[in-house]
C-alpha atoms as a PDB file:
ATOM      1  CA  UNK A   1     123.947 118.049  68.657  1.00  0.00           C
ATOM      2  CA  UNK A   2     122.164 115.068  70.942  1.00  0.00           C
ATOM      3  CA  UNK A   3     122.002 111.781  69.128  1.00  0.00           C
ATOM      4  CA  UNK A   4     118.104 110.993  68.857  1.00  0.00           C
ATOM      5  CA  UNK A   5     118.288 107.610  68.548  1.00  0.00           C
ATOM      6  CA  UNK A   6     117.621 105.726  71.751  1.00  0.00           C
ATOM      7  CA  UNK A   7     118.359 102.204  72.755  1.00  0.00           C
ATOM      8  CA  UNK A   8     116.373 100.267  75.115  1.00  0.00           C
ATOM      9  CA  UNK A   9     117.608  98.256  77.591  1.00  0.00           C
ATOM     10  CA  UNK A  10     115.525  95.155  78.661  1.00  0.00           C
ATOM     11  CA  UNK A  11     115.959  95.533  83.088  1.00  0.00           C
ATOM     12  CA  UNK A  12     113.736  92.613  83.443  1.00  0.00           C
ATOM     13  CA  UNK A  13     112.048  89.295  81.370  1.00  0.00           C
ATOM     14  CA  UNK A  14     108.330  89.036  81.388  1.00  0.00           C
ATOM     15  CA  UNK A  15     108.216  86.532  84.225  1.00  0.00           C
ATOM     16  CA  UNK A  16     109.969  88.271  86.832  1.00  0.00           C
ATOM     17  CA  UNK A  17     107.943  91.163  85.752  1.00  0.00           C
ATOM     18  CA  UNK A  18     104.394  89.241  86.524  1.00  0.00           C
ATOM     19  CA  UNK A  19     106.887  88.072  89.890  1.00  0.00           C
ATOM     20  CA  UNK A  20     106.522  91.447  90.647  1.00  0.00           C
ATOM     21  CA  UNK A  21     103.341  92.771  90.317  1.00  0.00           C
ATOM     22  CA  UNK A  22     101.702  89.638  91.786  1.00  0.00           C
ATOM     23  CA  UNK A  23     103.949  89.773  94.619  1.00  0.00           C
ATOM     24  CA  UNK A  24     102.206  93.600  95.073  1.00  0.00           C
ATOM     25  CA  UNK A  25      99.093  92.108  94.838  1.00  0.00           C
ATOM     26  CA  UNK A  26      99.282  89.298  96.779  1.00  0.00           C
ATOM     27  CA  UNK A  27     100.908  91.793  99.850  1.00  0.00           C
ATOM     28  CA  UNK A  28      97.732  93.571  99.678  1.00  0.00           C
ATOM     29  CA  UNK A  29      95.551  90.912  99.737  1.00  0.00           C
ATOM     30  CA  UNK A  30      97.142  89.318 103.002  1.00  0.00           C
ATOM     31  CA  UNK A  31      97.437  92.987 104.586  1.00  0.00           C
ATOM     32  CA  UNK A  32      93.677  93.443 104.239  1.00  0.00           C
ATOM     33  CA  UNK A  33      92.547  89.868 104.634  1.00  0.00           C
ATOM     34  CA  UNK A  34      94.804  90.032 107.865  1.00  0.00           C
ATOM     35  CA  UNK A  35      93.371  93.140 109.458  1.00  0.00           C
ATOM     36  CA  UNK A  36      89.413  91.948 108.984  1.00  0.00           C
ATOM     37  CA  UNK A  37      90.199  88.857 110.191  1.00  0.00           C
ATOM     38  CA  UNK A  38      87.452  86.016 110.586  1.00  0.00           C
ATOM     39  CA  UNK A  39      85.899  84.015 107.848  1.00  0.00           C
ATOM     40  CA  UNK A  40      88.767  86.736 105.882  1.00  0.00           C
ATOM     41  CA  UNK A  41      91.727  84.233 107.146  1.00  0.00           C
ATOM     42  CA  UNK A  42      91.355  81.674 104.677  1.00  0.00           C
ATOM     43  CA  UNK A  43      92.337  84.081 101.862  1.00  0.00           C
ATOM     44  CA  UNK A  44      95.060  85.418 104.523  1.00  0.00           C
ATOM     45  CA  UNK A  45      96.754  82.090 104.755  1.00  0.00           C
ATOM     46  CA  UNK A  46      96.236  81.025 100.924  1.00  0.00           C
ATOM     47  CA  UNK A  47      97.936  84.512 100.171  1.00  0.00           C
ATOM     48  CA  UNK A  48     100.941  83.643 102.269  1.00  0.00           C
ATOM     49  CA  UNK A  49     101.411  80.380 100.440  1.00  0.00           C
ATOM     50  CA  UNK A  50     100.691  81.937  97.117  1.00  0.00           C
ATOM     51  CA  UNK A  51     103.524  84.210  98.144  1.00  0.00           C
ATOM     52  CA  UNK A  52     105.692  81.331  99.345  1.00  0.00           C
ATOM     53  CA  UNK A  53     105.599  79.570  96.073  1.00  0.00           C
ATOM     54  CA  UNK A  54     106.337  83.218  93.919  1.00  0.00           C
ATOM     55  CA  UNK A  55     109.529  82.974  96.530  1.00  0.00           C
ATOM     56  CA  UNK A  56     110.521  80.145  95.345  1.00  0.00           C
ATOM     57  CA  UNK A  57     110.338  80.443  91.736  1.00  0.00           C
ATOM     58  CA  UNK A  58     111.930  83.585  91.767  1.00  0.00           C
ATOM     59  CA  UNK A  59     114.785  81.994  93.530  1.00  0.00           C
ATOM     60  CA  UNK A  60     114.931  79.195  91.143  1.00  0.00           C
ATOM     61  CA  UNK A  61     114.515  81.788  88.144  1.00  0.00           C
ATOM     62  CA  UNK A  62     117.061  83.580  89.608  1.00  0.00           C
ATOM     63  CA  UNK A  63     119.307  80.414  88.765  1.00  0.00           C
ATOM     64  CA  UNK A  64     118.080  79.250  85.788  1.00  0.00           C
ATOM     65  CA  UNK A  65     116.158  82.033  83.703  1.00  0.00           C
ATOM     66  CA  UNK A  66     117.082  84.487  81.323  1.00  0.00           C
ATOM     67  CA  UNK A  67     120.327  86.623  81.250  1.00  0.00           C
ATOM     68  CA  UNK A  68     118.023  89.389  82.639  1.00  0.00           C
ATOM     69  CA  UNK A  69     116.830  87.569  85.799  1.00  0.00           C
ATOM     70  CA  UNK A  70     119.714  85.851  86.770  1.00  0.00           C
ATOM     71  CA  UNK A  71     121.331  86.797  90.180  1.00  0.00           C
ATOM     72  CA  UNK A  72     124.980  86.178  88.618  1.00  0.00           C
ATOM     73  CA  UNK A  73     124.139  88.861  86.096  1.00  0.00           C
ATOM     74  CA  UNK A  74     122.852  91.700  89.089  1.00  0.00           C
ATOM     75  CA  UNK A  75     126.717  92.839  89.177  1.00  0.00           C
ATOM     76  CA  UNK A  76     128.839  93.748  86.573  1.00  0.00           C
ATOM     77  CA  UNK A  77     131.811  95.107  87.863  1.00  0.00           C
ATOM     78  CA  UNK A  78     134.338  92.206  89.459  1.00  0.00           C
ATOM     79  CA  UNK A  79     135.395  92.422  93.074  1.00  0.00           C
ATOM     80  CA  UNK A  80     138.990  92.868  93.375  1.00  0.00           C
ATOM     81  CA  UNK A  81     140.620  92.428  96.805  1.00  0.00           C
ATOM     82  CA  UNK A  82     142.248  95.590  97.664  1.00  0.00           C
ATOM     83  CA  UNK A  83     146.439  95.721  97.831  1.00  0.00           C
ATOM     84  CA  UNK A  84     147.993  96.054 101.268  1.00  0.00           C
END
């Protein structure tokens, strides 16, 4: 018979989670901004650095954030160097 108990695995912390979603956002925002163009380009370019600095902290979360976020953590499994 199927055990009913589940366990949940965390994937992700809350901050690369927001990472994320305001990453989505933000793409959207330059993507329209960019196509009407005009007085629109202001919030095209503050969108791009907005995006920029997310970049950044992700890469520096990546380093320095939970066990769930960090890059070394992404792979499990060790690389072996195959036998000639």
């Amino acid at each position: 018979m199927a055990d009913n108990s589940e366990q949940k695995v965390q994937v992700w912390d809350l901050p690369v989670r927001l990472f994320h979603w305001t990453l989505v956002v933000l793409m959207a925002v330059s993507y329209f901004s960019g196509r009407e163009g005009g007085d629109w380009m202001k919030l095209h370019f503050w969108s791009g650095y907005a995006i920029l600095t997310l970049l950044l902290f992700r890469v520096a979360w990546g380093f320095v954030g939970s066990t769930t976020a960090r890059f070394a953590d992404f792979v499990k499994a060790r690389w072996r160097p195959s036998s000639i």
